[in-house]
Protein backbone atom coordinates (compact mmCIF):
# COMPACT_ATOMS: atom_id res chain seq x y z
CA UNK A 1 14.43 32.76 -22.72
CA UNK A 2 10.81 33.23 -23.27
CA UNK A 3 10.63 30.06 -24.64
CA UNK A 4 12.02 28.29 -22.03
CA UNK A 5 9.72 29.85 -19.42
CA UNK A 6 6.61 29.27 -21.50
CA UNK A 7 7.65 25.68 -21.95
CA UNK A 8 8.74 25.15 -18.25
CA UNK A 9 4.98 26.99 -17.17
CA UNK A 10 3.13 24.58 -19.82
CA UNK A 11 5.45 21.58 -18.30
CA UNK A 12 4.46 22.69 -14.80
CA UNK A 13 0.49 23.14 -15.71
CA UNK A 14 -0.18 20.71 -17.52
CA UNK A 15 2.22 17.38 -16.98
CA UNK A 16 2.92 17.79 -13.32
CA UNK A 17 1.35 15.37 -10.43
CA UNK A 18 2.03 15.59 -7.52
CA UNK A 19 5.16 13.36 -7.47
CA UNK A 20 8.29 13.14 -5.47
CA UNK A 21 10.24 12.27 -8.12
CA UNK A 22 13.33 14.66 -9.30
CA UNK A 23 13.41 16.98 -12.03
CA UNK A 24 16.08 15.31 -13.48
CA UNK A 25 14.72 11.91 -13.05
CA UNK A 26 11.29 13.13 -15.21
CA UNK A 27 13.80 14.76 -17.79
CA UNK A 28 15.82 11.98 -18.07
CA UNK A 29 12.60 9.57 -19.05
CA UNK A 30 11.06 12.50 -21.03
CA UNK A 31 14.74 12.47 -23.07
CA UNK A 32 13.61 8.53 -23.26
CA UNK A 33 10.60 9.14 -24.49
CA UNK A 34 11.43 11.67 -27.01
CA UNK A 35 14.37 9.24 -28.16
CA UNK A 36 11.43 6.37 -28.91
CA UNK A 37 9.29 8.45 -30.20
CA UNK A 38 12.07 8.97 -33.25
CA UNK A 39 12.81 12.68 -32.44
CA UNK A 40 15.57 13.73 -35.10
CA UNK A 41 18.84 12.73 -33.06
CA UNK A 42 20.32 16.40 -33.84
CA UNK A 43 17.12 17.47 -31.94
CA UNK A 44 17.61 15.39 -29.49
CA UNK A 45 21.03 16.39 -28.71
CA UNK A 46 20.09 19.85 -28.66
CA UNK A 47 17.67 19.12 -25.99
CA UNK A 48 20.04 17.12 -23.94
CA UNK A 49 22.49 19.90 -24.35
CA UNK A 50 19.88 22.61 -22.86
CA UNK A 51 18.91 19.94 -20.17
CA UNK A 52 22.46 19.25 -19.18
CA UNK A 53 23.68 22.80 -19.05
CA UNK A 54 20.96 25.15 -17.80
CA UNK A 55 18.32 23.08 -15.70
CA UNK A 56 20.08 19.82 -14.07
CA UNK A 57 22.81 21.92 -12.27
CA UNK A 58 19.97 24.09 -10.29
CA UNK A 59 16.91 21.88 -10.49
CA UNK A 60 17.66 18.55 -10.74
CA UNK A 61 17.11 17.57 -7.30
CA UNK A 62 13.88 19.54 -7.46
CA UNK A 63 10.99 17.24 -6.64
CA UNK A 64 8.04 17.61 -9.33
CA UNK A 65 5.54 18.74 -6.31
CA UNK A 66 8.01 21.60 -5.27
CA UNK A 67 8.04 22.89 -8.65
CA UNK A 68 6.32 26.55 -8.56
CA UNK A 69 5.94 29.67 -11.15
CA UNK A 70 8.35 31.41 -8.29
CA UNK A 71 10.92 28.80 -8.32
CA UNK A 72 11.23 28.45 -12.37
CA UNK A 73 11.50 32.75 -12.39
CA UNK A 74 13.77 32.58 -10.12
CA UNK A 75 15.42 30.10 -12.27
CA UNK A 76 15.48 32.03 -15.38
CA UNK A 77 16.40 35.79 -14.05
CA UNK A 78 19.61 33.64 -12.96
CA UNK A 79 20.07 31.85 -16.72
CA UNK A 80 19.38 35.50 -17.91
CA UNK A 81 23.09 37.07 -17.24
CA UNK A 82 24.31 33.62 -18.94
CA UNK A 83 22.74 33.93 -21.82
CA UNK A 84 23.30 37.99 -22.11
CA UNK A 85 27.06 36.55 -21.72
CA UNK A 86 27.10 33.94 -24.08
CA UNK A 87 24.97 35.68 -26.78
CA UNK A 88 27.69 38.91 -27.17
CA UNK A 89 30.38 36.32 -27.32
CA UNK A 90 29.47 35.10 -30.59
């Protein structure tokens, strides 16, 4: 979950304008990108997978400008209890 954070501040920091466009939208290119780039497709899944299931159903609609450190905490303390879930199931 750290990881995710860290990689969601650096996202936010570094590769953010000020942009109306969705959250999903960007991903969906950045999945694009990754894909031409000739990221290993079992990578690629993996990060389609993590896309698909824990951002797009909360933040997807998100516009890149209204992304904030508060919003993407928010975002993981509610992935936390998931993943607490998922992780003694196995």
């Amino acid at each position: 979950m750290r990881r995710q954070k860290a990689d969601l501040d650096h996202l936010h920091e570094r590769h953010v304008h000020p942009s109306g466009q969705a959250l999903g939208e960007y991903l969906d290119a950045w999945l694009q990108h990754k894909r031409e780039e000739g990221l290993k497709p079992k990578t690629l899944y993996g990060y389609a997978q993590q896309i698909r299931l824990c951002v797009l159903p909360t933040l997807a609609h998100v516009p890149l400008r209204d992304l904030s450190p508060a919003m993407l905490q928010r975002w993981q303390d509610a992935l936390a209890p998931r993943a607490d879930v998922h992780m003694s199931s196995e």
